[in-house]
PDB file of N, CA and C in Angstrom:
ATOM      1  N   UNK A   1      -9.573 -78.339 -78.388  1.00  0.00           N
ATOM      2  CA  UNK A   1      -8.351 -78.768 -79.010  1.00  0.00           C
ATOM      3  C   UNK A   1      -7.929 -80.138 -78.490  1.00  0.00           C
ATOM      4  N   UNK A   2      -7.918 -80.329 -77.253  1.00  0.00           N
ATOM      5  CA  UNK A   2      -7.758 -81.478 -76.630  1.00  0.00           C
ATOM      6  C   UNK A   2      -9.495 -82.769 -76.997  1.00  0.00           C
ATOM      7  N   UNK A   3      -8.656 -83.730 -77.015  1.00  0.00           N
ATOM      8  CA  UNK A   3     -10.084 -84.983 -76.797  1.00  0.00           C
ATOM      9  C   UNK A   3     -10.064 -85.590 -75.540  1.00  0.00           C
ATOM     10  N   UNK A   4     -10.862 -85.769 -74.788  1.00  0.00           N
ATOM     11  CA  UNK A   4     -10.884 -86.712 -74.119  1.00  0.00           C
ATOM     12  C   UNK A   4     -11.642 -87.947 -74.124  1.00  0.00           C
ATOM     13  N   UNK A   5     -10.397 -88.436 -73.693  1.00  0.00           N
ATOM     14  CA  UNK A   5     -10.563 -90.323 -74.226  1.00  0.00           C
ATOM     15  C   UNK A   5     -11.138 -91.011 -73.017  1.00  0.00           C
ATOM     16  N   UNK A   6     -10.725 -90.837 -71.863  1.00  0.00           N
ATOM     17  CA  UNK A   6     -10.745 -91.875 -70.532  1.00  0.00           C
ATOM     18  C   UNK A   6     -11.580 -90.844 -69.457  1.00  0.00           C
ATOM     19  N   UNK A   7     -12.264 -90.982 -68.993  1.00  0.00           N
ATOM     20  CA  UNK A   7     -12.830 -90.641 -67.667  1.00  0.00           C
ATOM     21  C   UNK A   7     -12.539 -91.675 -66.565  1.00  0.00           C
ATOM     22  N   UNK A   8     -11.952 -91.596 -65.899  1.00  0.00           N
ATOM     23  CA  UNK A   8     -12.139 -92.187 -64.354  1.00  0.00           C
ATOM     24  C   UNK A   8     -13.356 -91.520 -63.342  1.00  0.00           C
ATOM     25  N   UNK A   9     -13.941 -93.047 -63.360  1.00  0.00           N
ATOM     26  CA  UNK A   9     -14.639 -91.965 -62.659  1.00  0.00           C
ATOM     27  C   UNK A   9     -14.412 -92.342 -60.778  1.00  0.00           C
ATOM     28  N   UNK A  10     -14.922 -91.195 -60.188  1.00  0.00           N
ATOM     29  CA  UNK A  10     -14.502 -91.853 -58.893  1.00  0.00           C
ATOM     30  C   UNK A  10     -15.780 -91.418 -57.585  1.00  0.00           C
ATOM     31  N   UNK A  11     -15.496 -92.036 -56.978  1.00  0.00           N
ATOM     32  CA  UNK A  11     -16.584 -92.107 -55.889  1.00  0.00           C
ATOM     33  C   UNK A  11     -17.077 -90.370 -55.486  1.00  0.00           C
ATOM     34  N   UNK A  12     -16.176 -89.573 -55.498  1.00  0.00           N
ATOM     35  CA  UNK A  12     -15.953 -88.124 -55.268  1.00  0.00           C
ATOM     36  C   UNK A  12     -15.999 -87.475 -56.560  1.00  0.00           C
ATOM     37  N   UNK A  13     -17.355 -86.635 -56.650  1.00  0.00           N
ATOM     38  CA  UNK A  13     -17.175 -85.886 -58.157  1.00  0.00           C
ATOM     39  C   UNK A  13     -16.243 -85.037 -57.797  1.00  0.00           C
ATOM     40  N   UNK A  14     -16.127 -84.301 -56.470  1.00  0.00           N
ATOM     41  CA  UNK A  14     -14.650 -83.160 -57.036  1.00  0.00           C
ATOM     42  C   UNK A  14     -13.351 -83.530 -57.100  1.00  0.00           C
ATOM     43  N   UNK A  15     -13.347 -84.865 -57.098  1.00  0.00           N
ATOM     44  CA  UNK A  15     -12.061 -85.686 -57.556  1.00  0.00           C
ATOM     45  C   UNK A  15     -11.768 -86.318 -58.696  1.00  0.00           C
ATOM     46  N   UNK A  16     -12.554 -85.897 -59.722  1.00  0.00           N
ATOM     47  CA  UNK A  16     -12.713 -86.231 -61.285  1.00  0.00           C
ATOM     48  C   UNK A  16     -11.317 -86.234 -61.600  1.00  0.00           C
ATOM     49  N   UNK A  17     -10.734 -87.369 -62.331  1.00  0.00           N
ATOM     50  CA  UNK A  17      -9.494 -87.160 -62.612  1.00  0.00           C
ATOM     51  C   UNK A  17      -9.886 -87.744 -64.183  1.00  0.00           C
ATOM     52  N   UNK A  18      -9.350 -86.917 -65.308  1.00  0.00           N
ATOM     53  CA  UNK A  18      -9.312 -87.176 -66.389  1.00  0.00           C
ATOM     54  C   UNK A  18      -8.099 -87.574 -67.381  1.00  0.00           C
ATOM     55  N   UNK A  19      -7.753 -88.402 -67.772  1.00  0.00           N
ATOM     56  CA  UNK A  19      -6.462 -88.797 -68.825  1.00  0.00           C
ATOM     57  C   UNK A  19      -6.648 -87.989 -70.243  1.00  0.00           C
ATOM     58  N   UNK A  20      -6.115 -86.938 -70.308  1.00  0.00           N
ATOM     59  CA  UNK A  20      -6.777 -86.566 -71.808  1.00  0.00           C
ATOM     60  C   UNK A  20      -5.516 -86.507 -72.485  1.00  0.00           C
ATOM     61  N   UNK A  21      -5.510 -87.649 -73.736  1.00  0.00           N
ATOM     62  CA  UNK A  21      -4.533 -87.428 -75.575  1.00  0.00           C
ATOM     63  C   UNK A  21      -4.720 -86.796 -76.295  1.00  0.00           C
ATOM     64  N   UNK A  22      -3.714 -86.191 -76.607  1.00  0.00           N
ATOM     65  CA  UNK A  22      -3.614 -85.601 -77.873  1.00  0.00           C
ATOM     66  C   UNK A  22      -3.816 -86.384 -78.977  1.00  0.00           C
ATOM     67  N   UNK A  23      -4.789 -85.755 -79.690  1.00  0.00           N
ATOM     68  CA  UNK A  23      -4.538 -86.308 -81.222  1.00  0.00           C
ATOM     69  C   UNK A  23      -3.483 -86.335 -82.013  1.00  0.00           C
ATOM     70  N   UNK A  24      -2.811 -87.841 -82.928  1.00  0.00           N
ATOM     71  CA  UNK A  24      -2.114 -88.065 -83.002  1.00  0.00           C
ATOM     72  C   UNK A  24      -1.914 -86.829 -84.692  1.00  0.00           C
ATOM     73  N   UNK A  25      -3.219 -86.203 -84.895  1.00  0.00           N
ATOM     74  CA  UNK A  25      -3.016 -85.392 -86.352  1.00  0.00           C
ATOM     75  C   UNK A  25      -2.241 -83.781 -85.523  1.00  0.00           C
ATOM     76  N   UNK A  26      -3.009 -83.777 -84.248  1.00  0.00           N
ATOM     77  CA  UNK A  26      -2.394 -82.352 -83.874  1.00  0.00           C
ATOM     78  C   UNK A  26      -1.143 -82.296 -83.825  1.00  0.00           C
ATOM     79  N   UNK A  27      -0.319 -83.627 -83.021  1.00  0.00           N
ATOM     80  CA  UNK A  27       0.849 -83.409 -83.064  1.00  0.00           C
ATOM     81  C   UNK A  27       1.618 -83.529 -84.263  1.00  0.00           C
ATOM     82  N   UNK A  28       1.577 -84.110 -85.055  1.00  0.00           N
ATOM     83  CA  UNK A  28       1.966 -84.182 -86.410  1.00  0.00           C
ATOM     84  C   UNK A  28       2.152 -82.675 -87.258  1.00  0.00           C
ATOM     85  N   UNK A  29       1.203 -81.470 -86.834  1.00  0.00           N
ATOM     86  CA  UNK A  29       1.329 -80.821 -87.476  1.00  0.00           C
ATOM     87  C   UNK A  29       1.614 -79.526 -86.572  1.00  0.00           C
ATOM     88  N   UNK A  30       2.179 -80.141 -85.442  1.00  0.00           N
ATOM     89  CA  UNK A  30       2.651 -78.788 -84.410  1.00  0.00           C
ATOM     90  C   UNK A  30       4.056 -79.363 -84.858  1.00  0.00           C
ATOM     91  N   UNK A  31       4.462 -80.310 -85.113  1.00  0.00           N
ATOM     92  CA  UNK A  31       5.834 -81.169 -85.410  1.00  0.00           C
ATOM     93  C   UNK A  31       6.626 -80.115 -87.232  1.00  0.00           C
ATOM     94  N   UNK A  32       5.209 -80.441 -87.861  1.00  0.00           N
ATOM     95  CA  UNK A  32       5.259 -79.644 -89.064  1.00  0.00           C
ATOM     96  C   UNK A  32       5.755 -77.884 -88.787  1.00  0.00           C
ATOM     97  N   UNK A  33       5.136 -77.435 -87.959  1.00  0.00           N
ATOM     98  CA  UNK A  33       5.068 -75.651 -87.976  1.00  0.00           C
ATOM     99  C   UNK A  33       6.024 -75.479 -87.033  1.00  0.00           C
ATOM    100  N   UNK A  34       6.746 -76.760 -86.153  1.00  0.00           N
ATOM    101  CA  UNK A  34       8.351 -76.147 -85.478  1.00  0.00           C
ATOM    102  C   UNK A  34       9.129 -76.268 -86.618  1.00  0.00           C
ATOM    103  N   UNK A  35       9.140 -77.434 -87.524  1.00  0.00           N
ATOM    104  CA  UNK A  35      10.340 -77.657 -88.871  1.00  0.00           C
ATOM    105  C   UNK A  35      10.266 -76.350 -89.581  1.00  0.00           C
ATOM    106  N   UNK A  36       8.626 -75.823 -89.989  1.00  0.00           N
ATOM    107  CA  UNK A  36       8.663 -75.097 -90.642  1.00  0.00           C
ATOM    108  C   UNK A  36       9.147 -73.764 -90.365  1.00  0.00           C
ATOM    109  N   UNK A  37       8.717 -73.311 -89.250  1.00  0.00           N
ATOM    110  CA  UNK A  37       9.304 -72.060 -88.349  1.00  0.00           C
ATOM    111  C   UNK A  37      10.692 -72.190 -88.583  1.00  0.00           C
ATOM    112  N   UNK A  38      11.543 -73.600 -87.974  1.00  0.00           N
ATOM    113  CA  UNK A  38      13.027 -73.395 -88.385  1.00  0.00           C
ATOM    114  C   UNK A  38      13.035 -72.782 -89.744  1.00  0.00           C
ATOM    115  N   UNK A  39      12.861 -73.516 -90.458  1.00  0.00           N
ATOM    116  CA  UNK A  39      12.801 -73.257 -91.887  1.00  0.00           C
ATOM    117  C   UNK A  39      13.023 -72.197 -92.324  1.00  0.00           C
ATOM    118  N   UNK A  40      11.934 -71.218 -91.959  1.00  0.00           N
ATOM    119  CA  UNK A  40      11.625 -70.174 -92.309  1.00  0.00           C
ATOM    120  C   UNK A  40      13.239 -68.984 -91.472  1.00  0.00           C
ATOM    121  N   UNK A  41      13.187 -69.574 -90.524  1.00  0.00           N
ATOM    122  CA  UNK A  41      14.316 -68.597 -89.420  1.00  0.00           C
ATOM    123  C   UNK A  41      15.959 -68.860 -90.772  1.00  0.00           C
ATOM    124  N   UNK A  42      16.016 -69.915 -90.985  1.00  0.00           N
ATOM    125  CA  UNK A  42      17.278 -70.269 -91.728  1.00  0.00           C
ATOM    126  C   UNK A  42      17.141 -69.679 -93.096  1.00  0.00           C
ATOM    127  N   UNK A  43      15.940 -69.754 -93.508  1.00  0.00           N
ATOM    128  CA  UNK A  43      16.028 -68.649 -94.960  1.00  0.00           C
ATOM    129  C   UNK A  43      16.093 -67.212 -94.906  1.00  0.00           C
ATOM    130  N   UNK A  44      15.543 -66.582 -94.060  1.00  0.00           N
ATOM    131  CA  UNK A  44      15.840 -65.550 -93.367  1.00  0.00           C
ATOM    132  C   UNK A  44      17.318 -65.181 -93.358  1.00  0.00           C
ATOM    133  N   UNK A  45      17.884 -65.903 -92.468  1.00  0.00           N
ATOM    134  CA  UNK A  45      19.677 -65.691 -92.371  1.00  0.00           C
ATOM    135  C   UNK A  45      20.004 -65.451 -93.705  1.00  0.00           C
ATOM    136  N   UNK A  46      19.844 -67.079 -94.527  1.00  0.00           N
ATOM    137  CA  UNK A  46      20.123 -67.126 -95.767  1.00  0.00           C
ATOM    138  C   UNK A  46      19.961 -65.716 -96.327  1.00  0.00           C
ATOM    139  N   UNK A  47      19.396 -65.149 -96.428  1.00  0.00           N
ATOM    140  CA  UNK A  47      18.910 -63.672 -97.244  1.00  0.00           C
ATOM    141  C   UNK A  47      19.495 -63.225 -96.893  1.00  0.00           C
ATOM    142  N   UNK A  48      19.522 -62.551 -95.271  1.00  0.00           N
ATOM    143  CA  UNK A  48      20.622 -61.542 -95.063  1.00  0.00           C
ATOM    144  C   UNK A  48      21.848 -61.357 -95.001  1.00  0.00           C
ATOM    145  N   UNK A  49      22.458 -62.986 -95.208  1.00  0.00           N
ATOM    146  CA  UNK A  49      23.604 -62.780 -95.722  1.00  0.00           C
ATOM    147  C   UNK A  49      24.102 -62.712 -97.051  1.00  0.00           C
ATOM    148  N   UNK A  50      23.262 -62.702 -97.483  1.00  0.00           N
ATOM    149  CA  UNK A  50      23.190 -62.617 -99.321  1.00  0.00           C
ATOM    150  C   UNK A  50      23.042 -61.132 -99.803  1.00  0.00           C
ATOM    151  N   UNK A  51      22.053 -60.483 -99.024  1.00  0.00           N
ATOM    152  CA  UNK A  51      21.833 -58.939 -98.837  1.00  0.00           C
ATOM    153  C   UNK A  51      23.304 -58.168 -98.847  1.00  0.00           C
ATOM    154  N   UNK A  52      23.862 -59.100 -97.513  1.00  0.00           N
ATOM    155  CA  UNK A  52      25.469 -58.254 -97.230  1.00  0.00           C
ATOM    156  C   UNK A  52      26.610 -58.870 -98.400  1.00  0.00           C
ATOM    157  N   UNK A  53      26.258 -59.384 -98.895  1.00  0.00           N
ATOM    158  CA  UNK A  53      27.155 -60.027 -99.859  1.00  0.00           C
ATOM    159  C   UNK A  53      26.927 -59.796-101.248  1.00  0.00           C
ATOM    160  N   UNK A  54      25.876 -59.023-101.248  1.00  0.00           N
ATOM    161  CA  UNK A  54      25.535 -58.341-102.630  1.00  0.00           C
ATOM    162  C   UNK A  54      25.861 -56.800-102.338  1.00  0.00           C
ATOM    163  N   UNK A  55      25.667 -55.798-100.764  1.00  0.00           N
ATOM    164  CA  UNK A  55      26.323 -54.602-101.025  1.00  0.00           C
ATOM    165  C   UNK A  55      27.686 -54.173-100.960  1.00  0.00           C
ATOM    166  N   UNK A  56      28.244 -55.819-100.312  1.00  0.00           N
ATOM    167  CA  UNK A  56      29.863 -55.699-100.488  1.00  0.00           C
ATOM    168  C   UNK A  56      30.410 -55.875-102.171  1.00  0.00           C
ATOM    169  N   UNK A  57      29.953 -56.755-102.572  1.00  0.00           N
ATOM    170  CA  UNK A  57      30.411 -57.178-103.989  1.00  0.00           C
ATOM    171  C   UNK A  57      29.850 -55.023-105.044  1.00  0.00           C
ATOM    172  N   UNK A  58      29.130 -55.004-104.558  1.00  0.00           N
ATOM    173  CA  UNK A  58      28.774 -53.517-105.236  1.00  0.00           C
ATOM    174  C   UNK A  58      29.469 -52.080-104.978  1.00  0.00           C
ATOM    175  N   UNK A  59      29.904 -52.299-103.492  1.00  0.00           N
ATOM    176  CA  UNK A  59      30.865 -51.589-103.057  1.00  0.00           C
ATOM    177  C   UNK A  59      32.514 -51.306-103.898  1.00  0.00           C
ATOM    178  N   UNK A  60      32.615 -52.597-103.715  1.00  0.00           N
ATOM    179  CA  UNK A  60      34.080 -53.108-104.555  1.00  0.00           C
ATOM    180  C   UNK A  60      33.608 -52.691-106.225  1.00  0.00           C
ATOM    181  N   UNK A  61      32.352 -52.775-106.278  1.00  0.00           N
ATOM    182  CA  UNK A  61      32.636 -52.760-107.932  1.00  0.00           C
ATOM    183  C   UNK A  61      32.788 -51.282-108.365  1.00  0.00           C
ATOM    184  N   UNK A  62      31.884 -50.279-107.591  1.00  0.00           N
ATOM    185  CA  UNK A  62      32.000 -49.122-107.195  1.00  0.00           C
ATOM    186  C   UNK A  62      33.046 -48.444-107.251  1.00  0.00           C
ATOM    187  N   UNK A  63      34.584 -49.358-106.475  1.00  0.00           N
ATOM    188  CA  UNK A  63      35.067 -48.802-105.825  1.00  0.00           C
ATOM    189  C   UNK A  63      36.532 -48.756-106.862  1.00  0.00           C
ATOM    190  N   UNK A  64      36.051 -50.473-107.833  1.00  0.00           N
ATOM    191  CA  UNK A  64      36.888 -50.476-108.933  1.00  0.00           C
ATOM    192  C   UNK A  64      36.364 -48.958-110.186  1.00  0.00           C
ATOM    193  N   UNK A  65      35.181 -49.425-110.258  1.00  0.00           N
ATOM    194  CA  UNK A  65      34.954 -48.197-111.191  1.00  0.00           C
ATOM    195  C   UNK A  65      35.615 -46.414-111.515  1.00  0.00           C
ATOM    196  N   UNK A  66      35.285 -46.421-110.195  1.00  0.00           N
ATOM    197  CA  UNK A  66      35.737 -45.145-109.805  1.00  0.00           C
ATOM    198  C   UNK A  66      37.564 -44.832-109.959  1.00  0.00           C
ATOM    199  N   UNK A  67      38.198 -46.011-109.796  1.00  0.00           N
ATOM    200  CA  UNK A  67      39.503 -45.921-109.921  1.00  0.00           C
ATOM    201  C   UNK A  67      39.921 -45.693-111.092  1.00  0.00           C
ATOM    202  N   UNK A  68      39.221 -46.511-111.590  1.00  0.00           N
ATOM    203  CA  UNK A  68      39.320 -46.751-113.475  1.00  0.00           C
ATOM    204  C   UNK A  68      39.092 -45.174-114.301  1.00  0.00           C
ATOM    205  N   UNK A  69      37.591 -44.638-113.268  1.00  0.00           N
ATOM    206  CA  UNK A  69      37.561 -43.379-114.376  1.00  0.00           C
ATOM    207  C   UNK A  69      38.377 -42.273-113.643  1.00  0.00           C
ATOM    208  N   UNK A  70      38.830 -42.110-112.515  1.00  0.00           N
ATOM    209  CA  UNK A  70      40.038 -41.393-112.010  1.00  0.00           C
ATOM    210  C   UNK A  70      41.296 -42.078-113.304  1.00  0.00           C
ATOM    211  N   UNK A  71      41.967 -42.908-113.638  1.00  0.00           N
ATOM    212  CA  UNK A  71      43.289 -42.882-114.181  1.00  0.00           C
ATOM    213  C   UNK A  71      42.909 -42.291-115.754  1.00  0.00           C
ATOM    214  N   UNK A  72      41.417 -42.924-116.061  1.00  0.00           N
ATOM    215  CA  UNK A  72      41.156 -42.400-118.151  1.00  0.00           C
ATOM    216  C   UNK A  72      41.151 -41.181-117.603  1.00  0.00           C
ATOM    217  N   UNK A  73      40.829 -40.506-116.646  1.00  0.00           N
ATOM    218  CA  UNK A  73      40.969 -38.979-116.461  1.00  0.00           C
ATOM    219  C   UNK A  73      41.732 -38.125-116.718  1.00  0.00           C
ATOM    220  N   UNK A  74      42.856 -38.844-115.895  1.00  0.00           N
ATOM    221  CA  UNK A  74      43.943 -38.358-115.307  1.00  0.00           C
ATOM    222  C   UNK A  74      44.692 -38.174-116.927  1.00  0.00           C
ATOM    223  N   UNK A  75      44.771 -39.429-117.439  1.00  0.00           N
ATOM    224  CA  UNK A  75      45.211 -39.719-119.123  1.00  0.00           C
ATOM    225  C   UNK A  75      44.949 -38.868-119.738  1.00  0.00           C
ATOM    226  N   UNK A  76      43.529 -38.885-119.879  1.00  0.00           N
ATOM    227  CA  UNK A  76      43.069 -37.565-120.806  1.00  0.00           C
ATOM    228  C   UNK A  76      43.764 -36.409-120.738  1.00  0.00           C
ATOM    229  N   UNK A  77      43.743 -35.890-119.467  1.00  0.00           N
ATOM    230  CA  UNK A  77      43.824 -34.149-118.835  1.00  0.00           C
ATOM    231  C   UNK A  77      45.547 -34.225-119.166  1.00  0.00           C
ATOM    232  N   UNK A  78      46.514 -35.452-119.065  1.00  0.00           N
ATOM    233  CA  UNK A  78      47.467 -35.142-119.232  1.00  0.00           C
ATOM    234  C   UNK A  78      47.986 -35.197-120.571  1.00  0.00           C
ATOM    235  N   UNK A  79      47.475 -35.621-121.415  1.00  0.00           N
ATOM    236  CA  UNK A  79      47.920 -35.801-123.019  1.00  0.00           C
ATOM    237  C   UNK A  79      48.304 -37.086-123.447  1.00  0.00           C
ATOM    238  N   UNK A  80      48.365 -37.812-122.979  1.00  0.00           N
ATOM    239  CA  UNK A  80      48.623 -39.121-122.645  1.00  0.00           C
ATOM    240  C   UNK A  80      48.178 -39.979-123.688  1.00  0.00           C
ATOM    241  N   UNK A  81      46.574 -39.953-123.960  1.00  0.00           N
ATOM    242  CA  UNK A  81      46.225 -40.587-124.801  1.00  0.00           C
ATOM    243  C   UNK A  81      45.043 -39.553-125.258  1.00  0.00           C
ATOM    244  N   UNK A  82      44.443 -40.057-126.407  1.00  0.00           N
ATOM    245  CA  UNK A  82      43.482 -39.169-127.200  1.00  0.00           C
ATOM    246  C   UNK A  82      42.209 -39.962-126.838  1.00  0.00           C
ATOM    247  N   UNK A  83      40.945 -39.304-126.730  1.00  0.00           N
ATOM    248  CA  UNK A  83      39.780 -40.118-126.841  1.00  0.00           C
ATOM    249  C   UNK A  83      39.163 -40.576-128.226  1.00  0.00           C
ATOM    250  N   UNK A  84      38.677 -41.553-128.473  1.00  0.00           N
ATOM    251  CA  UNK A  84      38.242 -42.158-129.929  1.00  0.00           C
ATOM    252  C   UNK A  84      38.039 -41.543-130.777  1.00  0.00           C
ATOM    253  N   UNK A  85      37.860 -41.197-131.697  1.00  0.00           N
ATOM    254  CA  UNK A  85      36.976 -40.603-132.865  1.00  0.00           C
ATOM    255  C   UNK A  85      35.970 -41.236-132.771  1.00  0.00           C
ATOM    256  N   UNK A  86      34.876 -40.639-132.759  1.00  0.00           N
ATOM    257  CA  UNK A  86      33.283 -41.686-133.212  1.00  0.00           C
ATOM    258  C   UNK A  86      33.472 -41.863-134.626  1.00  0.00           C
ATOM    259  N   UNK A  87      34.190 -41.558-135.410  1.00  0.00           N
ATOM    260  CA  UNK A  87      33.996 -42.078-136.895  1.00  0.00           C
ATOM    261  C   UNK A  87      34.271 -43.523-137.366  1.00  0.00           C
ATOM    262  N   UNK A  88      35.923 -43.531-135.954  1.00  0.00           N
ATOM    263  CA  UNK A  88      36.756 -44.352-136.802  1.00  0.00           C
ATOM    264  C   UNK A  88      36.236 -45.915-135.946  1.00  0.00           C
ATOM    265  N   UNK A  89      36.762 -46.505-135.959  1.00  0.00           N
ATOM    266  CA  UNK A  89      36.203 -48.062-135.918  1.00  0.00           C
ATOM    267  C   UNK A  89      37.173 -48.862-135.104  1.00  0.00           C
ATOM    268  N   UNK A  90      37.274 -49.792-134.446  1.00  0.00           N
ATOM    269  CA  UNK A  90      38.524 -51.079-133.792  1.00  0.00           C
ATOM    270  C   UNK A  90      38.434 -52.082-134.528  1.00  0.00           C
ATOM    271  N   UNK A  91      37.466 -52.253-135.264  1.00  0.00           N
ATOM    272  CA  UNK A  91      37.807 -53.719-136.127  1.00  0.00           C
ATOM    273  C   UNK A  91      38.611 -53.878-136.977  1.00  0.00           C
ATOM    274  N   UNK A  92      39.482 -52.715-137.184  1.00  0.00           N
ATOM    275  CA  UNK A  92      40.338 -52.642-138.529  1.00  0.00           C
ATOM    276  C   UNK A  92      39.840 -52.830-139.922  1.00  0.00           C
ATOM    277  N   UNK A  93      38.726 -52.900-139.736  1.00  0.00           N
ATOM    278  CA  UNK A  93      38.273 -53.009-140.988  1.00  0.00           C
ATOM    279  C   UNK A  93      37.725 -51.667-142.173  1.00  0.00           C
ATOM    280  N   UNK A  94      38.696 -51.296-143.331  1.00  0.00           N
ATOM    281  CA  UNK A  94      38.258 -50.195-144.164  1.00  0.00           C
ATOM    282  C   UNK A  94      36.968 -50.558-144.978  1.00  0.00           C
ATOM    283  N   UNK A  95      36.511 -49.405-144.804  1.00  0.00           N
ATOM    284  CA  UNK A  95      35.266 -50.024-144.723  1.00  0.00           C
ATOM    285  C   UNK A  95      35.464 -48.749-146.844  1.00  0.00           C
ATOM    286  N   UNK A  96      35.979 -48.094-146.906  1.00  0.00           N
ATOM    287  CA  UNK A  96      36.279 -47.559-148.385  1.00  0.00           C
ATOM    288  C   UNK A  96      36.640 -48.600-149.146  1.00  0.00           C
ATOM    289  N   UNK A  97      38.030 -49.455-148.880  1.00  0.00           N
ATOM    290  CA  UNK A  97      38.195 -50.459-149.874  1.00  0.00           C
ATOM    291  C   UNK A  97      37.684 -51.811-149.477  1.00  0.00           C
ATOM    292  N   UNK A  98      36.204 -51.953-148.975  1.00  0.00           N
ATOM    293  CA  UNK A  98      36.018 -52.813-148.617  1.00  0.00           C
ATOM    294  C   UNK A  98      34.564 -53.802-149.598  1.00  0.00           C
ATOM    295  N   UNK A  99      34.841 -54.799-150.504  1.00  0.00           N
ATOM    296  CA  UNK A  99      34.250 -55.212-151.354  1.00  0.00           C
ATOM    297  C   UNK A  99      31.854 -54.915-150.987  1.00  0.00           C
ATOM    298  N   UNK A 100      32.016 -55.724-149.833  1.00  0.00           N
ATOM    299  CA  UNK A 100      30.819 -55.889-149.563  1.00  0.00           C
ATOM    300  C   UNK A 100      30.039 -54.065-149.392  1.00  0.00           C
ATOM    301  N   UNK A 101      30.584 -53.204-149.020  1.00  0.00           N
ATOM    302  CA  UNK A 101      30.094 -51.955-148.393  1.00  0.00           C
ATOM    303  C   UNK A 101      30.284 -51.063-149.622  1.00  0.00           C
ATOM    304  N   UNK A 102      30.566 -51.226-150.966  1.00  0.00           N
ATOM    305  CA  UNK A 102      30.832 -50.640-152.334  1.00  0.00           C
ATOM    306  C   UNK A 102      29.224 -51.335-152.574  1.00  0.00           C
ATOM    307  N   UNK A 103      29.314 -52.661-152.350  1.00  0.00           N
ATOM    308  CA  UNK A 103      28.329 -53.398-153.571  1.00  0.00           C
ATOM    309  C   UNK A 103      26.896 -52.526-152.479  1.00  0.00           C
ATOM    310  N   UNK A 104      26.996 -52.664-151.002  1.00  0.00           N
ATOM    311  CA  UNK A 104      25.826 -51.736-150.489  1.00  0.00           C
ATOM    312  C   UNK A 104      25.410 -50.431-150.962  1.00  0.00           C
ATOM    313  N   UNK A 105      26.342 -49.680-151.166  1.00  0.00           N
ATOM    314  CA  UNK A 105      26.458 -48.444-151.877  1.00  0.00           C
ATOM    315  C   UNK A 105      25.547 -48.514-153.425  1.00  0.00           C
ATOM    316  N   UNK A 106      26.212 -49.935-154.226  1.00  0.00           N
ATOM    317  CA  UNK A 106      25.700 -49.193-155.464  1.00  0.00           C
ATOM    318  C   UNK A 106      24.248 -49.885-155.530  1.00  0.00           C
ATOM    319  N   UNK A 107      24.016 -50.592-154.306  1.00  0.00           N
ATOM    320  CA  UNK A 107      22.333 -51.165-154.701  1.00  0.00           C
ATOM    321  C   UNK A 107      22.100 -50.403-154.319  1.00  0.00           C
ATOM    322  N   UNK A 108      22.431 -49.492-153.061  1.00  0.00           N
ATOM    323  CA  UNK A 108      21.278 -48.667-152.821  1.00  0.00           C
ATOM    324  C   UNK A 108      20.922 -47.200-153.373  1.00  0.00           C
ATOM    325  N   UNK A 109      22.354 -47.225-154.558  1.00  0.00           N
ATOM    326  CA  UNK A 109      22.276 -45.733-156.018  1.00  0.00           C
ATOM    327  C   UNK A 109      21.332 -46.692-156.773  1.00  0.00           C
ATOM    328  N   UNK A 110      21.062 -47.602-156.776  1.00  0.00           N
ATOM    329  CA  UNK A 110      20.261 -48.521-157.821  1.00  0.00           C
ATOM    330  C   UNK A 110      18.623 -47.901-157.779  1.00  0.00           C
ATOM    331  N   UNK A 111      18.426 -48.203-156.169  1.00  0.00           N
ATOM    332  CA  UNK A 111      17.177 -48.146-155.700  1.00  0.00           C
ATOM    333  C   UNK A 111      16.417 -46.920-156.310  1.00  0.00           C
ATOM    334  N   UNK A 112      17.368 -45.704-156.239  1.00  0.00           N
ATOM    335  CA  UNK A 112      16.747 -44.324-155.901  1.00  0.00           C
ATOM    336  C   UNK A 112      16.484 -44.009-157.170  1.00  0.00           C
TER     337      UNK A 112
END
């Protein structure tokens, strides 16, 4: 992993003293994999606080829900209000005296 560049040499081989550099690509990319390591540590957080901030927001929605079908409950059981008819409609619209849903009617007595 290391290169060595310089030997000194010296009168005493068991006194070999060597200067050894790093390559200037190794460090560059030990430089790269600390940024990236941060990186990675801060998206991490990022998530888990997103994690807790998605089972709080679900909690609450939960927590609205549940309130909501406790009071239509409560309404119901007390007489309060009636539940829909599936027949009838909110658009206000009569759909008996209603021009377009006659003319559907008689194309489709036409068809048969």
């Amino acid at each position: 992993m290391f290169k060595v560049t310089h030997v000194k040499k010296s009168t005493n081989p068991a006194e070999e003293e060597r200067c050894i550099e790093r390559r200037p690509k190794e460090i560059h990319m030990e430089g790269n994999i600390g940024f990236l390591n941060a990186e990675l540590a801060a998206v991490a957080n990022r998530e888990r606080k997103r994690e807790v901030e998605i089972a709080t927001s679900k909690e609450a929605e939960n927590k609205r829900y549940k309130v909501l079908e406790a009071q239509l409950t409560f309404n119901f059981e007390s007489g309060n209000i009636l539940p829909l008819c599936p027949a009838s409609s909110d658009d206000g619209v009569d759909y008996e005296g209603d021009e377009n849903f006659k003319g559907e009617k008689e194309s489709y007595a036409d068809n048969e």
